[in-house]
PDB file of N, CA and C in Angstrom:
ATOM      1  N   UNK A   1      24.178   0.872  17.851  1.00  0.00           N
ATOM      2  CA  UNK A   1      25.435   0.192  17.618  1.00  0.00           C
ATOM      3  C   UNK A   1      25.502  -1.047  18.499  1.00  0.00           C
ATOM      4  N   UNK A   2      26.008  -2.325  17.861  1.00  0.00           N
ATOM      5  CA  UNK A   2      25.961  -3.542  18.448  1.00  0.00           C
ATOM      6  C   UNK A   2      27.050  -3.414  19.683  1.00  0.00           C
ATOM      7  N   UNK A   3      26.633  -3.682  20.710  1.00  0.00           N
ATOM      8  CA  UNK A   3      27.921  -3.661  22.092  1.00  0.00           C
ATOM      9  C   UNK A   3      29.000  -4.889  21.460  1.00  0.00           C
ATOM     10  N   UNK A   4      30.028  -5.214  22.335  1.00  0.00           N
ATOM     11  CA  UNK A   4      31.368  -5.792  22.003  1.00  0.00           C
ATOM     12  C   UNK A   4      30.926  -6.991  23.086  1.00  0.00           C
ATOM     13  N   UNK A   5      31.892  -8.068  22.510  1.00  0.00           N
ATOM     14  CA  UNK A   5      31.708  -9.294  23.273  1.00  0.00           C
ATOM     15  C   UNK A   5      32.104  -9.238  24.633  1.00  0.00           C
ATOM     16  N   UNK A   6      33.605  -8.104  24.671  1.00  0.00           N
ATOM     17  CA  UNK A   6      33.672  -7.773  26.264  1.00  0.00           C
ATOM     18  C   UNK A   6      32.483  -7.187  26.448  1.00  0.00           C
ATOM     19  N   UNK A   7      32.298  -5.413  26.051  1.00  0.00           N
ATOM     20  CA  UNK A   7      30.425  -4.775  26.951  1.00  0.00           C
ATOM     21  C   UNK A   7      29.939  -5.917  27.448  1.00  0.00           C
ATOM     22  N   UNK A   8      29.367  -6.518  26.310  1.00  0.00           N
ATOM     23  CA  UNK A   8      28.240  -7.734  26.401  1.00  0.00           C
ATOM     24  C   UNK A   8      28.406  -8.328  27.844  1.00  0.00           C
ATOM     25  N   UNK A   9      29.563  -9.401  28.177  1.00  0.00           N
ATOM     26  CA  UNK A   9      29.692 -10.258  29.215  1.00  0.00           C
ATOM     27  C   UNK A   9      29.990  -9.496  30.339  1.00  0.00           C
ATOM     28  N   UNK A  10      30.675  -7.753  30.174  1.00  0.00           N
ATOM     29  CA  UNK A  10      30.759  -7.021  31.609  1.00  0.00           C
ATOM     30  C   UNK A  10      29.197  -6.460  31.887  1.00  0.00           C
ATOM     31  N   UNK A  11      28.395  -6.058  31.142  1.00  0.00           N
ATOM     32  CA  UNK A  11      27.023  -5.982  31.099  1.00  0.00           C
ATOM     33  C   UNK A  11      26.454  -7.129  31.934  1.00  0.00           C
ATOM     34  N   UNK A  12      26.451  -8.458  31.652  1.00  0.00           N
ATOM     35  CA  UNK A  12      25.786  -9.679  32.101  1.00  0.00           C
ATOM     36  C   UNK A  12      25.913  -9.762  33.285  1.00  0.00           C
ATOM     37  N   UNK A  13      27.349 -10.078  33.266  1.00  0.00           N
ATOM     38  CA  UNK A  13      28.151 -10.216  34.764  1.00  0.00           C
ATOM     39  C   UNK A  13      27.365  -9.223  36.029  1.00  0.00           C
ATOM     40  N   UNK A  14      27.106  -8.020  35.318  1.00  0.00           N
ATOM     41  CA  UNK A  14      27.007  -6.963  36.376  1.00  0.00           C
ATOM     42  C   UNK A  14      25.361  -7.285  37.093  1.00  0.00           C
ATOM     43  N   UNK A  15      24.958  -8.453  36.409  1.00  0.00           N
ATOM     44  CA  UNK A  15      23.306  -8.282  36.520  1.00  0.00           C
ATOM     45  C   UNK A  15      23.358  -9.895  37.687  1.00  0.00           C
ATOM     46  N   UNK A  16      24.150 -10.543  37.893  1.00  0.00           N
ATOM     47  CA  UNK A  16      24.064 -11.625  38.774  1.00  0.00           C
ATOM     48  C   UNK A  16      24.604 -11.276  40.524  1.00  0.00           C
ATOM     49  N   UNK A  17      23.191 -11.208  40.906  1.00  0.00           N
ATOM     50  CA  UNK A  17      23.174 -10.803  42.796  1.00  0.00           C
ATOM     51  C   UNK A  17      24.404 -11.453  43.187  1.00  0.00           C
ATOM     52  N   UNK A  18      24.680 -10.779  44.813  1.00  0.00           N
ATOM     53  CA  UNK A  18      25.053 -11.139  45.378  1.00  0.00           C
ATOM     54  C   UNK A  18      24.463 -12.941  45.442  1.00  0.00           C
ATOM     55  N   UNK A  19      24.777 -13.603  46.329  1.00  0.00           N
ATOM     56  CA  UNK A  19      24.513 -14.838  46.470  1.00  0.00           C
ATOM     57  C   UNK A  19      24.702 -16.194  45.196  1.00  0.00           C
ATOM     58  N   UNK A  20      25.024 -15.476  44.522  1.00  0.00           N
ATOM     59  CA  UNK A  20      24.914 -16.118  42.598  1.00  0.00           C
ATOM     60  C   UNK A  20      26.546 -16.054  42.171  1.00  0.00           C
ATOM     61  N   UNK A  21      26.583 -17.432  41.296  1.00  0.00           N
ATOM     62  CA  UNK A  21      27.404 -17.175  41.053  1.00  0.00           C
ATOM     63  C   UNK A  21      27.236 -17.737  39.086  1.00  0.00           C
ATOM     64  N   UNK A  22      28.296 -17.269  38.254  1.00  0.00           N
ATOM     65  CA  UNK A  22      27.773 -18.016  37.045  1.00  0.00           C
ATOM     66  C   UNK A  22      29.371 -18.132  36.765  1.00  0.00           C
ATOM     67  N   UNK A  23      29.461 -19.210  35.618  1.00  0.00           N
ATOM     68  CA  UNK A  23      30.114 -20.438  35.111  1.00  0.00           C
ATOM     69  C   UNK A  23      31.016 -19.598  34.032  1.00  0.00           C
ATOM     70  N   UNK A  24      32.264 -19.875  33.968  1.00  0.00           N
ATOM     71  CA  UNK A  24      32.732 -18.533  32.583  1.00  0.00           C
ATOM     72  C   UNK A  24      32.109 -19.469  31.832  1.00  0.00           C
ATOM     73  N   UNK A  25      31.565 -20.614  31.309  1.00  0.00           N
ATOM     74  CA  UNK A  25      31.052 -21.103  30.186  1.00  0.00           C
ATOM     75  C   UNK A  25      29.614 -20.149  30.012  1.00  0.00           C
ATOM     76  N   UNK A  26      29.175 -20.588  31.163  1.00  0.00           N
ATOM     77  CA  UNK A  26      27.404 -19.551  31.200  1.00  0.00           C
ATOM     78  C   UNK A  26      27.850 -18.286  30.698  1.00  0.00           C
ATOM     79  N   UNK A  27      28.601 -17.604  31.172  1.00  0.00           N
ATOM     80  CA  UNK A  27      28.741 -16.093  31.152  1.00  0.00           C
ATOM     81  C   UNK A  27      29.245 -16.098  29.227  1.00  0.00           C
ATOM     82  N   UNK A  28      30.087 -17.133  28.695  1.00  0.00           N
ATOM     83  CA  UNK A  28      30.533 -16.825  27.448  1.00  0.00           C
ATOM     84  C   UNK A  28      29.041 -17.363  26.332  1.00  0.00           C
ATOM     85  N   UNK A  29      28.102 -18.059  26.829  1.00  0.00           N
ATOM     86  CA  UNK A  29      27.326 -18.488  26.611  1.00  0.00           C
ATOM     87  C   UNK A  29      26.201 -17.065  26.236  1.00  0.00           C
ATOM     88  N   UNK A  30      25.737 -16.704  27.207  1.00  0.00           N
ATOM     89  CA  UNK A  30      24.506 -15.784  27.141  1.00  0.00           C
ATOM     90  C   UNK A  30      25.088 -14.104  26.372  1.00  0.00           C
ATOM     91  N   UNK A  31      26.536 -14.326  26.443  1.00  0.00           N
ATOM     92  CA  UNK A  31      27.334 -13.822  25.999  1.00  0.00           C
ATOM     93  C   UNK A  31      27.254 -13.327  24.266  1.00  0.00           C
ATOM     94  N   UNK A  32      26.559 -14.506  23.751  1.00  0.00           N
ATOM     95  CA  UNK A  32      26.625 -14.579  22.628  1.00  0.00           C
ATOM     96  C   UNK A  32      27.499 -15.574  21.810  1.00  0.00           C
ATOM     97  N   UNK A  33      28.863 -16.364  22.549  1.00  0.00           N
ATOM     98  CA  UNK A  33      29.835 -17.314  21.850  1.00  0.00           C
ATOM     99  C   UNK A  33      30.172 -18.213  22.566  1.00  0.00           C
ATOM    100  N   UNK A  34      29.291 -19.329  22.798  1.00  0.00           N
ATOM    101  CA  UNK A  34      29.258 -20.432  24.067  1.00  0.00           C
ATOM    102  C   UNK A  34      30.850 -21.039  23.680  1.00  0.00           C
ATOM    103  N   UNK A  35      31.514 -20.848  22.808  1.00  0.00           N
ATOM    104  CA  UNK A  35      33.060 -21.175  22.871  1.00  0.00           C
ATOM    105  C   UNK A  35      33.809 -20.604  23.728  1.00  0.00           C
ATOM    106  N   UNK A  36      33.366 -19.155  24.102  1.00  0.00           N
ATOM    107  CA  UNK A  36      34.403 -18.327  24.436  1.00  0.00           C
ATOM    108  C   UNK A  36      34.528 -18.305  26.148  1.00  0.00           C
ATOM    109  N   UNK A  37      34.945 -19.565  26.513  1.00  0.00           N
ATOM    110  CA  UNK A  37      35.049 -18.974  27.874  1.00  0.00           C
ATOM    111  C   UNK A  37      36.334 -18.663  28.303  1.00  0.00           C
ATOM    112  N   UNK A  38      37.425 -19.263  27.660  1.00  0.00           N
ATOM    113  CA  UNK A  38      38.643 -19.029  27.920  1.00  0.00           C
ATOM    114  C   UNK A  38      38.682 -17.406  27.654  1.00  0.00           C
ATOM    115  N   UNK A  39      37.836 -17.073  27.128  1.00  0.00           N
ATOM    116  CA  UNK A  39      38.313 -15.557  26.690  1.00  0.00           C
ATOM    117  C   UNK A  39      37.729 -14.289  27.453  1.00  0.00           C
ATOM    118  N   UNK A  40      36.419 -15.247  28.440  1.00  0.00           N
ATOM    119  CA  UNK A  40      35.601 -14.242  29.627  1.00  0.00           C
ATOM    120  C   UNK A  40      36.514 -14.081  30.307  1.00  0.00           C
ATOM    121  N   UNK A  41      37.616 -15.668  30.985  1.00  0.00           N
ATOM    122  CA  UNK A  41      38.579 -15.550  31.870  1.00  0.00           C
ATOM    123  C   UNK A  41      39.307 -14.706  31.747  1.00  0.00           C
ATOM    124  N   UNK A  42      39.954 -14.484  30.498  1.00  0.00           N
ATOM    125  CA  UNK A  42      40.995 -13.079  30.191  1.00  0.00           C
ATOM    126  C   UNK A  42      40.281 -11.812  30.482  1.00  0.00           C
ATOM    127  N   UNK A  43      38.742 -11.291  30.160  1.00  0.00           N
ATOM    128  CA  UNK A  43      38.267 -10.522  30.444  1.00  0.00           C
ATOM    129  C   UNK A  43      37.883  -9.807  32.262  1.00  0.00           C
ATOM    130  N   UNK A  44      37.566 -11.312  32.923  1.00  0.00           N
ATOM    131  CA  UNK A  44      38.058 -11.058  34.083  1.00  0.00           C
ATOM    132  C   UNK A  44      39.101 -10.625  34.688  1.00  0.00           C
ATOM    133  N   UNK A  45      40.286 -11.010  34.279  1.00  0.00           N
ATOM    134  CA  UNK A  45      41.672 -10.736  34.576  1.00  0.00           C
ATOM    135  C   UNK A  45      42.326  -9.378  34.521  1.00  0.00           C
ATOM    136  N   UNK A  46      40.951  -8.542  33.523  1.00  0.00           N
ATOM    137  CA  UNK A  46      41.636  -7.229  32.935  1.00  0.00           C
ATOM    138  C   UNK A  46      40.029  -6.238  33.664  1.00  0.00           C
ATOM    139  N   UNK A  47      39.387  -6.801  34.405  1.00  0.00           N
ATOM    140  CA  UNK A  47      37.971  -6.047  34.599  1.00  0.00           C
ATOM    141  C   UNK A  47      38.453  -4.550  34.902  1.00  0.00           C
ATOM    142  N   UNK A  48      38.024  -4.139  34.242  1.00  0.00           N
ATOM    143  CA  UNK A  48      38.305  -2.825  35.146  1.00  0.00           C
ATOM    144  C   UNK A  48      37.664  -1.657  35.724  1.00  0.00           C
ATOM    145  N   UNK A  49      36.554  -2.258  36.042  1.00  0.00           N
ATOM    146  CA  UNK A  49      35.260  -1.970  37.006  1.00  0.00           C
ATOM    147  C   UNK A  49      34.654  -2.651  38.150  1.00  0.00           C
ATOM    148  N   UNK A  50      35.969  -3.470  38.862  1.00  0.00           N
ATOM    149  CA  UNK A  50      35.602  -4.533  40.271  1.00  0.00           C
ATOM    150  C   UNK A  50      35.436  -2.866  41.358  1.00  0.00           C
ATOM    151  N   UNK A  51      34.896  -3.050  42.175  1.00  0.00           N
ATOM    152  CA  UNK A  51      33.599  -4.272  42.173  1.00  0.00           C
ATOM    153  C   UNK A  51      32.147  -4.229  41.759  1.00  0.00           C
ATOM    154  N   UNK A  52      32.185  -2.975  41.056  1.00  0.00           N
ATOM    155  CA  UNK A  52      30.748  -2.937  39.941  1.00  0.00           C
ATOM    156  C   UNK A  52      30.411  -3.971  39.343  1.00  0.00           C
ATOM    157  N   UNK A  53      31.450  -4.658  38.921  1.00  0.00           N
ATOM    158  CA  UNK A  53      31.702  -5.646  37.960  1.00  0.00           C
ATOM    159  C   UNK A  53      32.110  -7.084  38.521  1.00  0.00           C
ATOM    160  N   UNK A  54      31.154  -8.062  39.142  1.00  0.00           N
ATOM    161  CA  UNK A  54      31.936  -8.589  40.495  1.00  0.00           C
ATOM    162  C   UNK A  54      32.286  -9.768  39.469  1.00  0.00           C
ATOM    163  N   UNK A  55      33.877  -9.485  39.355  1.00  0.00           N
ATOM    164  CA  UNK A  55      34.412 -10.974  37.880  1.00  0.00           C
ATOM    165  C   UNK A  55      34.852 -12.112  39.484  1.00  0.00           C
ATOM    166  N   UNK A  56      34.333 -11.913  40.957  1.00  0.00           N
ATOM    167  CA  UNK A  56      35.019 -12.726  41.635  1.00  0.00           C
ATOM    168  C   UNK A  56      33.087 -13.812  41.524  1.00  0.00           C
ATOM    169  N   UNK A  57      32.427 -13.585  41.087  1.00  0.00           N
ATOM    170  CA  UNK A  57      31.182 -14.188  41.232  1.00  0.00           C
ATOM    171  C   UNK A  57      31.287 -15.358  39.875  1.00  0.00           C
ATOM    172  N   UNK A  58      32.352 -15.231  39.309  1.00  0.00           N
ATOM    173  CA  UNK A  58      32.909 -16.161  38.111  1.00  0.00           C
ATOM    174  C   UNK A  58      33.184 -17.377  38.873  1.00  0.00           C
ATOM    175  N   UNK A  59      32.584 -18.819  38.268  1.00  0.00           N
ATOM    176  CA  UNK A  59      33.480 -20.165  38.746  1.00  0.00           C
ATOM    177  C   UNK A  59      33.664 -20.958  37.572  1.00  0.00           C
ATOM    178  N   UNK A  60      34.371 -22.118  37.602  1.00  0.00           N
ATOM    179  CA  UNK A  60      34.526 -22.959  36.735  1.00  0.00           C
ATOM    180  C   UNK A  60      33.522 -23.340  36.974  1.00  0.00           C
ATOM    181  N   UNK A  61      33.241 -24.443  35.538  1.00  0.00           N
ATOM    182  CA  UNK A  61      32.021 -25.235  35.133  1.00  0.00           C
ATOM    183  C   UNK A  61      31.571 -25.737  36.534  1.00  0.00           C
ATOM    184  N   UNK A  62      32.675 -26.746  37.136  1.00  0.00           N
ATOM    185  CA  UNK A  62      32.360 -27.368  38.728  1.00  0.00           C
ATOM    186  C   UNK A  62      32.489 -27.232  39.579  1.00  0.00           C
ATOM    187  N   UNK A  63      31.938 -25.832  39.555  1.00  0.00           N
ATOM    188  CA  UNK A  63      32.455 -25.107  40.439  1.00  0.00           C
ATOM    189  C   UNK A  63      33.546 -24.771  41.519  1.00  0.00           C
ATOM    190  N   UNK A  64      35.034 -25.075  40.975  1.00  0.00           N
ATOM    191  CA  UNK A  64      35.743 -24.649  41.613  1.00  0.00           C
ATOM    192  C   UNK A  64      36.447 -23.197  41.305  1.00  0.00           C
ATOM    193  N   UNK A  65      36.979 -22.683  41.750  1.00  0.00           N
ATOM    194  CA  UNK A  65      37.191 -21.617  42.213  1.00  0.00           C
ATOM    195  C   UNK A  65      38.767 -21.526  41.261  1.00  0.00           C
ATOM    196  N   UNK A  66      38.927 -20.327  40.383  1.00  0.00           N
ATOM    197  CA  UNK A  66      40.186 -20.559  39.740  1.00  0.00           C
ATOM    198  C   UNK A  66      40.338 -18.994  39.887  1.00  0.00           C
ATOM    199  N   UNK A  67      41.294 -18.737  39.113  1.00  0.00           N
ATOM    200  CA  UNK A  67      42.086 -17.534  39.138  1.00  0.00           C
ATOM    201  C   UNK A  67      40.927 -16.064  40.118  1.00  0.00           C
ATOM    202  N   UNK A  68      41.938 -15.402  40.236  1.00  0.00           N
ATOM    203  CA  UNK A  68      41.447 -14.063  40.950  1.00  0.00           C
ATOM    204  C   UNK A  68      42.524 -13.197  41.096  1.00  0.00           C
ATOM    205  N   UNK A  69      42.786 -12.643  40.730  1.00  0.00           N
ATOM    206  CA  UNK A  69      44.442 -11.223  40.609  1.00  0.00           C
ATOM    207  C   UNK A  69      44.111 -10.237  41.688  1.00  0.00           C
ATOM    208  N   UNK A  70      42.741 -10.253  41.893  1.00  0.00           N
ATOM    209  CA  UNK A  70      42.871  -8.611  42.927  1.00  0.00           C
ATOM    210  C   UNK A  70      43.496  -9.609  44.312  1.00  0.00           C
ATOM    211  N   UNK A  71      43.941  -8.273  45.189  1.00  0.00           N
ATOM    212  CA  UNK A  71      44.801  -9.114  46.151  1.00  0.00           C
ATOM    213  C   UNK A  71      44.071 -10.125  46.968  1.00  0.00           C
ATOM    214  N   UNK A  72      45.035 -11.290  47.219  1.00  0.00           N
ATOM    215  CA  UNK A  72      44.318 -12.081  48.352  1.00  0.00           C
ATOM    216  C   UNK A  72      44.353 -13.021  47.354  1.00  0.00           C
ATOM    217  N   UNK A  73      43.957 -13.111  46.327  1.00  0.00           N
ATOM    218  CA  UNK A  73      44.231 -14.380  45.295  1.00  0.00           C
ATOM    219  C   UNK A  73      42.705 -14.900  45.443  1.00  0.00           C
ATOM    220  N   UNK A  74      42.576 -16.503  45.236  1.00  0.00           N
ATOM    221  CA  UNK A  74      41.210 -17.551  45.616  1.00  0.00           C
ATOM    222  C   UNK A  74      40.838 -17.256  46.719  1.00  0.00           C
ATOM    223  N   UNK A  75      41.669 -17.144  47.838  1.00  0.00           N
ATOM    224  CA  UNK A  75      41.045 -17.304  48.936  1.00  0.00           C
ATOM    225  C   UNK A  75      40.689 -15.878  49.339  1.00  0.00           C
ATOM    226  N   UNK A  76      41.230 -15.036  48.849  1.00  0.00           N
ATOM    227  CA  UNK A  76      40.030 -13.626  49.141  1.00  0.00           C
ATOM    228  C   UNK A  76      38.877 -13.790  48.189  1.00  0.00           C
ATOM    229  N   UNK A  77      38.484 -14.584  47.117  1.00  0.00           N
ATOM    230  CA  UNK A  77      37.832 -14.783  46.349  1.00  0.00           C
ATOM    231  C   UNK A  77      36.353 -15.670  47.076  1.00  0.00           C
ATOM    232  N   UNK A  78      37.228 -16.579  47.358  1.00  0.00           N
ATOM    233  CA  UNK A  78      36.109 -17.731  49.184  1.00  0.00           C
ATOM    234  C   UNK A  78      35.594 -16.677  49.722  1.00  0.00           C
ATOM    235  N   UNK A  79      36.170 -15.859  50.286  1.00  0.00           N
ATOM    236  CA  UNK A  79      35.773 -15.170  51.556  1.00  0.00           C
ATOM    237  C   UNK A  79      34.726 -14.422  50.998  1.00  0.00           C
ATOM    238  N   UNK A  80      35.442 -13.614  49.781  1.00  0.00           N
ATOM    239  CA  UNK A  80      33.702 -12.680  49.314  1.00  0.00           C
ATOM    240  C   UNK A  80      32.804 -13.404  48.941  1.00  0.00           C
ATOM    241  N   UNK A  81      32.702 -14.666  48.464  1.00  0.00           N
ATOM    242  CA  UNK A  81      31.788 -15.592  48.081  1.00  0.00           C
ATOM    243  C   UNK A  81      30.782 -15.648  49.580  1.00  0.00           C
ATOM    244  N   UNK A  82      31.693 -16.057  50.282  1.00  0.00           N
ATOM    245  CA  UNK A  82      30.853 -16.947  51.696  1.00  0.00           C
ATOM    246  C   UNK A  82      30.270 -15.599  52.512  1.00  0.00           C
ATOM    247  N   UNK A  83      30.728 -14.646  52.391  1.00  0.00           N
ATOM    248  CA  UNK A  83      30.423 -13.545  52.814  1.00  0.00           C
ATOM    249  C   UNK A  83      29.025 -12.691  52.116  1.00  0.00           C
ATOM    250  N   UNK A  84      29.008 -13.252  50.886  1.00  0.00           N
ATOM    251  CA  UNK A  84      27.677 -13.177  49.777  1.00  0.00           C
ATOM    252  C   UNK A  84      26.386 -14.323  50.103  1.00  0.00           C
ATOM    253  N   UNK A  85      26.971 -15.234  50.511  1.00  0.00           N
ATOM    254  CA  UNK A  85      25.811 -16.154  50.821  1.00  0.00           C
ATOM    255  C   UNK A  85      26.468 -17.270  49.852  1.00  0.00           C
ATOM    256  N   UNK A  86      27.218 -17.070  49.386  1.00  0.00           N
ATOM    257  CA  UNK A  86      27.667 -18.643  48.399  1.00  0.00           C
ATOM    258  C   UNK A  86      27.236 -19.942  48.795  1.00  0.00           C
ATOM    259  N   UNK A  87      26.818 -21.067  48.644  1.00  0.00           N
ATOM    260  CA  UNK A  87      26.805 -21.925  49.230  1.00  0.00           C
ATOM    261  C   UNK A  87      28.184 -22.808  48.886  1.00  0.00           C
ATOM    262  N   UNK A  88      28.935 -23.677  49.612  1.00  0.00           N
ATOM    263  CA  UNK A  88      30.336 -24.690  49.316  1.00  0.00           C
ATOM    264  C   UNK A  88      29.883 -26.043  49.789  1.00  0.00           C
ATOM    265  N   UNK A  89      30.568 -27.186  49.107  1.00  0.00           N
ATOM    266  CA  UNK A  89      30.644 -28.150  49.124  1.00  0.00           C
ATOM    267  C   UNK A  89      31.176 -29.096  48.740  1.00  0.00           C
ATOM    268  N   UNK A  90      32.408 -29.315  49.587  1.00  0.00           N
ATOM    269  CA  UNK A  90      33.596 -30.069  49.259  1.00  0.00           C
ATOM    270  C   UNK A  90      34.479 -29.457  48.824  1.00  0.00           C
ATOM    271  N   UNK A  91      34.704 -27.917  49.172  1.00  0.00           N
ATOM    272  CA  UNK A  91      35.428 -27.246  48.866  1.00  0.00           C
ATOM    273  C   UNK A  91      35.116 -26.523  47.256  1.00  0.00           C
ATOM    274  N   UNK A  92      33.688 -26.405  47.008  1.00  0.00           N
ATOM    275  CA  UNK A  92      33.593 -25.871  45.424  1.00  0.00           C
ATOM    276  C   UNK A  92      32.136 -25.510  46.019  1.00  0.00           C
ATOM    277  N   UNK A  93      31.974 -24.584  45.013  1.00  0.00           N
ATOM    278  CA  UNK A  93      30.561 -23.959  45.434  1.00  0.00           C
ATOM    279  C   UNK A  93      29.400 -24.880  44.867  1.00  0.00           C
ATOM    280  N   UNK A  94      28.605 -25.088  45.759  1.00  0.00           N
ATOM    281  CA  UNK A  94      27.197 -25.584  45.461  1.00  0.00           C
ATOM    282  C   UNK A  94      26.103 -25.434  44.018  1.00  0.00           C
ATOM    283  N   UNK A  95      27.028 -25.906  42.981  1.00  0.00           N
ATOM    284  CA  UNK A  95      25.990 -25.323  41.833  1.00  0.00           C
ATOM    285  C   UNK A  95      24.865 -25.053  41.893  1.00  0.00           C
ATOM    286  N   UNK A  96      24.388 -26.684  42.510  1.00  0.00           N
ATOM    287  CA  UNK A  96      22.939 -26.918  42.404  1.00  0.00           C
ATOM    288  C   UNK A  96      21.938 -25.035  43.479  1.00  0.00           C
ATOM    289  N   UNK A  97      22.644 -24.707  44.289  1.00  0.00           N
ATOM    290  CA  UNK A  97      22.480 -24.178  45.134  1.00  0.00           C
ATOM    291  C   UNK A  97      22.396 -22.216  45.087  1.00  0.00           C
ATOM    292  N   UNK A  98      24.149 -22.130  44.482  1.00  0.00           N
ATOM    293  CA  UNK A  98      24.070 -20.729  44.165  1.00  0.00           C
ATOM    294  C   UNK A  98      24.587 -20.501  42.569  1.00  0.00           C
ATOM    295  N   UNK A  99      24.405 -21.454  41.610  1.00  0.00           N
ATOM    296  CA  UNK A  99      24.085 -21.275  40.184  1.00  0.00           C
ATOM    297  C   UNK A  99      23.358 -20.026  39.907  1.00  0.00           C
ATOM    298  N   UNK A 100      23.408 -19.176  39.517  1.00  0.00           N
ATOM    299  CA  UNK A 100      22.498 -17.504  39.016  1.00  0.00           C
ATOM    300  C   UNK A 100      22.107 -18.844  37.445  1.00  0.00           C
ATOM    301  N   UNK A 101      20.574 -18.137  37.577  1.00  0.00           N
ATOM    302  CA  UNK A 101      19.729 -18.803  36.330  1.00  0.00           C
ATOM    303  C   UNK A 101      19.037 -17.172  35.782  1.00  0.00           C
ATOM    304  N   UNK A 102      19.466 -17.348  34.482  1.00  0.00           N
ATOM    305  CA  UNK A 102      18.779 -16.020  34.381  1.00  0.00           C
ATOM    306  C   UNK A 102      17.639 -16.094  33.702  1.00  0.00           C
TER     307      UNK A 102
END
């Protein structure tokens, strides 16, 4: 049986290390529906397997740092990043740097 576009992207998600981070475009991308990133974001929002499921390893395209609901908001979101090895720069994470390439 074919998995669901959520499985699919909580599947993906679950496979990018610590230190990595991927793009909700990437993630709606390998996903199967490079349209759908607005709709990974909703999927993040509802994860309901953190931190199996690390939806805080999600960034925007340029890499800045947007939504996060579990407590602490973005900036508990920074902290587990930098605490992972994230790399930042200029206040947005280092694409070039901690981009997950799969």
């Amino acid at each position: 049986m074919k998995n669901s576009f959520r499985e699919t992207v909580y599947k993906i998600l679950r496979q990018v290390p610590k230190g990595k981070v991927v793009t909700y475009g990437q993630l709606a991308k390998l996903s199967g529906n490079k349209k759908a990133a607005r709709a990974v974001g909703g999927l993040m929002r509802v994860n309901p397997d953190a931190p199996r499921t690390p939806c805080h390893r999600v960034v925007a395209s340029d890499g800045s740092l947007t939504g996060y609901s579990a407590v602490g908001g973005i900036a508990k979101k920074r902290i587990m990043l930098v605490e992972e090895g994230v790399m930042f720069a200029k206040g947005k994470v280092d694409l070039s740097q901690s981009l997950w390439k799969r």
